[in-house]
Protein backbone atom coordinates (compact mmCIF):
# COMPACT_ATOMS: atom_id res chain seq x y z
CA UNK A 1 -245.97 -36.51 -11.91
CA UNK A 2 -247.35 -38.72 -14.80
CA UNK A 3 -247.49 -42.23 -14.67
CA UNK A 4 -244.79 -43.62 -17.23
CA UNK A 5 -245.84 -46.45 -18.32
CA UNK A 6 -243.14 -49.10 -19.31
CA UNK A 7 -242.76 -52.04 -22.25
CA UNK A 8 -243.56 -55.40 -20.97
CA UNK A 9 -241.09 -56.99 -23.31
CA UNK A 10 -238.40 -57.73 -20.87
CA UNK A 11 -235.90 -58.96 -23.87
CA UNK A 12 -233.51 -56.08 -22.82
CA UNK A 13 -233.17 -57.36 -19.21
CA UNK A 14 -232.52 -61.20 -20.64
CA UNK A 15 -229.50 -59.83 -22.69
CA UNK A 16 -228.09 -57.78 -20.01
CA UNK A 17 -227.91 -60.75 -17.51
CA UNK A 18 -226.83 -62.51 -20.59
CA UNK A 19 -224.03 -60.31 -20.62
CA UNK A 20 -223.13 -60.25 -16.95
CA UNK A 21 -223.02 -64.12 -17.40
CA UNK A 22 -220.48 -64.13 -19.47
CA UNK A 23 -218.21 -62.06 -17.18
CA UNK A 24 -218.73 -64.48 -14.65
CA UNK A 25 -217.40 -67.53 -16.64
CA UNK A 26 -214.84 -64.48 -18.02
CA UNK A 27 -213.54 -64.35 -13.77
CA UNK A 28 -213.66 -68.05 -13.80
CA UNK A 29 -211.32 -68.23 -16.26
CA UNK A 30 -209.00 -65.66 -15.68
CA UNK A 31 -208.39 -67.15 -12.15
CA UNK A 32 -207.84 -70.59 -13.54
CA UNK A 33 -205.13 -68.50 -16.07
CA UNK A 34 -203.43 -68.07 -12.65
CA UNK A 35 -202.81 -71.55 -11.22
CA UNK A 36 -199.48 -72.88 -11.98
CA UNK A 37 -201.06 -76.48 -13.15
CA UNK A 38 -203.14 -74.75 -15.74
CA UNK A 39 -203.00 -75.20 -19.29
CA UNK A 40 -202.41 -71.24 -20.17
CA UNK A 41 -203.10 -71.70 -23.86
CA UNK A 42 -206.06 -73.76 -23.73
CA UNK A 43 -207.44 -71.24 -20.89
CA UNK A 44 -206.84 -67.99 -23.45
CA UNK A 45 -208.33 -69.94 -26.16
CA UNK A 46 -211.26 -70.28 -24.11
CA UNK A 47 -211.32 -66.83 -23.06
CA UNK A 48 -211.26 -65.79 -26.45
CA UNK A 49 -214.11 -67.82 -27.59
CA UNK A 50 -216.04 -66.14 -24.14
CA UNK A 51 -214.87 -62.65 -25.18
CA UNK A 52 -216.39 -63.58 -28.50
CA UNK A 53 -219.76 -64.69 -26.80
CA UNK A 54 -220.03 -61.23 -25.03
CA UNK A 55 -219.17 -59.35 -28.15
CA UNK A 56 -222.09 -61.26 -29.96
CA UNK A 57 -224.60 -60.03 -26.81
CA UNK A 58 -223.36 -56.23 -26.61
CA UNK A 59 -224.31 -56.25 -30.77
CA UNK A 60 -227.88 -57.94 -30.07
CA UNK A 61 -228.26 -54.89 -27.55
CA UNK A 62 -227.09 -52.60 -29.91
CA UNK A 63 -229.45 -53.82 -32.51
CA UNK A 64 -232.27 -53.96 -30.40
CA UNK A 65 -231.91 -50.39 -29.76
CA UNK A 66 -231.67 -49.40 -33.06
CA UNK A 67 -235.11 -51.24 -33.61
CA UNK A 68 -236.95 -50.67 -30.65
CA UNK A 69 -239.34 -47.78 -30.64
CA UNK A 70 -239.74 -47.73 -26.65
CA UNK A 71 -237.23 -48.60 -24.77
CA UNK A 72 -237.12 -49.53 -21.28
CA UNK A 73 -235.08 -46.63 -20.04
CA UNK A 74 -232.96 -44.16 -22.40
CA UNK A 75 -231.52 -45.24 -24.91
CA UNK A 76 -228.03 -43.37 -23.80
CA UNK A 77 -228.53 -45.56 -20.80
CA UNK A 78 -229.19 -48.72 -22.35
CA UNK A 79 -226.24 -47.81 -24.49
CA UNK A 80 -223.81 -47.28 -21.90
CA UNK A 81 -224.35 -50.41 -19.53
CA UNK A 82 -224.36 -52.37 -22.37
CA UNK A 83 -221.01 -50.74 -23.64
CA UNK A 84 -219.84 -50.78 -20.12
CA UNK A 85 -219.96 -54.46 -19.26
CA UNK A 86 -218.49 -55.09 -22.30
CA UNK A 87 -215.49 -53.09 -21.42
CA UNK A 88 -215.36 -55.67 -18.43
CA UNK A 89 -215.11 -58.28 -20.39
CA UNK A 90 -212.15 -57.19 -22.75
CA UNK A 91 -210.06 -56.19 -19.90
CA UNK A 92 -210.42 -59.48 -18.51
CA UNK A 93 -210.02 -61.31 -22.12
CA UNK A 94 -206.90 -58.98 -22.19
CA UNK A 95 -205.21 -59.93 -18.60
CA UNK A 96 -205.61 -63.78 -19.90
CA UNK A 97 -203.89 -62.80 -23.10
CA UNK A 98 -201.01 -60.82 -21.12
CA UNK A 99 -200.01 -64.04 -18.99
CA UNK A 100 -200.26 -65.86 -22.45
CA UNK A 101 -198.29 -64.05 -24.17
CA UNK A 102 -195.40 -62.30 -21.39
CA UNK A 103 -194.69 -66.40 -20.04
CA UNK A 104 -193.67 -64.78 -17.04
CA UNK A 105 -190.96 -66.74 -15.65
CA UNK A 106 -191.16 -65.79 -11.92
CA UNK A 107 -194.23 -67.41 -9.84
CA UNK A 108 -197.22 -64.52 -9.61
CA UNK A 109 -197.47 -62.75 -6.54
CA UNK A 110 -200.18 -64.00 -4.22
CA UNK A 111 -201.77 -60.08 -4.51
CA UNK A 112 -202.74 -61.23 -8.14
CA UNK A 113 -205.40 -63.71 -7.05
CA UNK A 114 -206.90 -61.32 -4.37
CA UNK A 115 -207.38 -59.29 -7.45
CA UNK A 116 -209.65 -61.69 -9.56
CA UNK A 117 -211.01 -62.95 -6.47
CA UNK A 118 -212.35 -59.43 -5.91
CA UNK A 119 -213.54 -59.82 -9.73
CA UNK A 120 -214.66 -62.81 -9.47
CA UNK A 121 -217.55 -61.28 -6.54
CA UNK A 122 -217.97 -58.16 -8.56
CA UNK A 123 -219.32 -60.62 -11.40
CA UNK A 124 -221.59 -62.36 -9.46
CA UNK A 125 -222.85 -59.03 -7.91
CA UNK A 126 -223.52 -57.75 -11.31
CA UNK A 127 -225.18 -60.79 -12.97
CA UNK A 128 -227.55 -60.83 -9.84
CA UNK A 129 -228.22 -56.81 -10.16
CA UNK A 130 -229.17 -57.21 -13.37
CA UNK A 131 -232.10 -59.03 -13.67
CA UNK A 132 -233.14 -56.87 -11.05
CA UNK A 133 -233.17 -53.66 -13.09
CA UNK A 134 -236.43 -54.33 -14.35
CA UNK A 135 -238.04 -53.25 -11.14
CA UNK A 136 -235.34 -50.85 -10.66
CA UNK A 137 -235.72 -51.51 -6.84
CA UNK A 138 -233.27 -53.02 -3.70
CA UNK A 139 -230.27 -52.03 -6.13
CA UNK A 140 -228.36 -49.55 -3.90
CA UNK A 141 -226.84 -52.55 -1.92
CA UNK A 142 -225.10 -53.58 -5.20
CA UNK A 143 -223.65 -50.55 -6.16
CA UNK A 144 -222.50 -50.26 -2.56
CA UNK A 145 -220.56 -53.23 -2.55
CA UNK A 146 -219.02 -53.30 -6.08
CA UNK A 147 -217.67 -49.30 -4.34
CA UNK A 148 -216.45 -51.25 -1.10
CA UNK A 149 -214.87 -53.75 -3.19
CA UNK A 150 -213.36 -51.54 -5.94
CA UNK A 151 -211.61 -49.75 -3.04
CA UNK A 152 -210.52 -52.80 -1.61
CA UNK A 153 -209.19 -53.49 -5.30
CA UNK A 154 -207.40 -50.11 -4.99
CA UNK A 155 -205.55 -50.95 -1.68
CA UNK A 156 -204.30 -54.32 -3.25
CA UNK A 157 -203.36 -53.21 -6.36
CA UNK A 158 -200.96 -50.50 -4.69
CA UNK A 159 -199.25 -53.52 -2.24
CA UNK A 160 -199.06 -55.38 -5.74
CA UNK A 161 -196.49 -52.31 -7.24
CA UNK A 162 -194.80 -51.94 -3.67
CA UNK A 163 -194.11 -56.14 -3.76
CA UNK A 164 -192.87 -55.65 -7.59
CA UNK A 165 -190.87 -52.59 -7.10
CA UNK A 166 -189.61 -54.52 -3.60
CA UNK A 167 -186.57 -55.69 -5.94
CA UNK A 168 -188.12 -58.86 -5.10
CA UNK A 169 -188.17 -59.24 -8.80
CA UNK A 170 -186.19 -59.04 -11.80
CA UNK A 171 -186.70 -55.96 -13.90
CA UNK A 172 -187.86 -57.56 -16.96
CA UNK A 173 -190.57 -59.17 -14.81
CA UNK A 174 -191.45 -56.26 -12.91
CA UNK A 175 -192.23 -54.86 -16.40
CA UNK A 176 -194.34 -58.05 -17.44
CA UNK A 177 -196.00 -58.00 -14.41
CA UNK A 178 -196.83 -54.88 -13.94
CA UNK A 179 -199.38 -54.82 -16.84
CA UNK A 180 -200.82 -57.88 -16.09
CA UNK A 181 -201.49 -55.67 -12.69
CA UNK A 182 -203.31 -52.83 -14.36
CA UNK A 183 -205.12 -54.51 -16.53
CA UNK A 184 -206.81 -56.25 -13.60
CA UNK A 185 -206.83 -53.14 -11.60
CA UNK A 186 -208.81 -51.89 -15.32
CA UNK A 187 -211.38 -54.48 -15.01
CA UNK A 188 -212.26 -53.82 -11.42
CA UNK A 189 -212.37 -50.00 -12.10
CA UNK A 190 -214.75 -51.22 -15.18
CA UNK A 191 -217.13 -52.91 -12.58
CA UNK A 192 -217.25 -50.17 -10.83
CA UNK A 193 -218.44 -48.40 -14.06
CA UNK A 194 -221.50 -50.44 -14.62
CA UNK A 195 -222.36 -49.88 -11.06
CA UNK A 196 -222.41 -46.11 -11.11
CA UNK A 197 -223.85 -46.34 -14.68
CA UNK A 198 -226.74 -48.52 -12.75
CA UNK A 199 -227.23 -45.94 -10.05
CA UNK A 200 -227.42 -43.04 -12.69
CA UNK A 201 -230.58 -45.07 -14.37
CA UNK A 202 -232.37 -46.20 -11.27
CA UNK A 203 -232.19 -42.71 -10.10
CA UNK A 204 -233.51 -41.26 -12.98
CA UNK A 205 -235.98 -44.14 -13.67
CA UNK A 206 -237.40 -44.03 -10.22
């Protein structure tokens, strides 16, 4: 096999951490949107000024694509993780907007903060994978654990609908909360997305 030789400008990596950043302060957020005491329209206001942020870092990746002669790794690649995360991002930015927007009048079940606690770890495992794509090495351990948690995700988010569909809840509420649910149970399954997207180009990149 050849030696491939790759492009020292590492501007590519920079954005995608950049990007994995902001899904980190995008977790922050969304579990501050859960606390009782918090100010829920200030919090989606910030979230939409965050959601913003990442939009503005997916179009310098796009850009830098489209004017980039060699790229670090394909180009369908860079596209997708770059697509991918934001994806993250807009399910999050839409969860904040749900709570916003339903005022649910019943307190949230407990389940819903083992969700974006379970975000909130699959951020910070993707904004520390990513700097690390540039040697494209000691990555399987992250794609690991965003699986392990994403299934962990899986079995929470199915106790969530048992609790609402308990009866525990009235029916207009069930119906609020339930898509506050999935779109959590989106964002997690999104992580879980950039992971396997990861994988696919440090297998073919190795």
């Amino acid at each position: 096999m050849g030696l491939r030789l790759r492009p020292v400008d590492t501007s590519f990596y920079d954005l995608f951490t950049q990007s994995a950043q902001h899904l980190v302060g995008g977790a922050e957020l969304l579990a501050e949107m859960l606390s009782d005491s918090s100010d829920k329209a200030g919090v989606a206001e910030r979230m939409r000024a965050a959601e913003h942020a990442a939009d503005e870092t997916t179009h310098e990746i796009v850009k830098k694509v489209n004017s980039t002669f060699v790229t670090p790794f394909d180009r369908e690649d860079i596209y997708a993780l770059g697509s991918g995360l934001d994806d993250v991002m807009d399910m999050m930015d839409e969860a904040v907007d749900l709570i916003l927007l339903y005022e649910v009048q019943v307190t949230l079940p407990a389940e819903l903060s083992e969700q974006v606690e379970v975000l909130q770890r699959c951020a910070e495992l993707t904004a520390a994978a990513m700097p690390r794509l540039q040697s494209m090495q000691s990555l399987d351990d992250y794609w690991i654990e965003i699986n392990r948690l994403e299934n962990a995700g899986d079995r929470n988010h199915r106790r969530t609908l048992a609790k609402l569909f308990s009866g525990e809840y009235p029916t207009l509420e069930v119906l609020k909360l339930k898509d506050i649910v999935e779109s959590l149970e989106g964002a997690i399954d999104a992580f879980e997305r950039v992971a396997n997207t990861v994988e696919q180009i440090a297998v073919k990149e190795g």
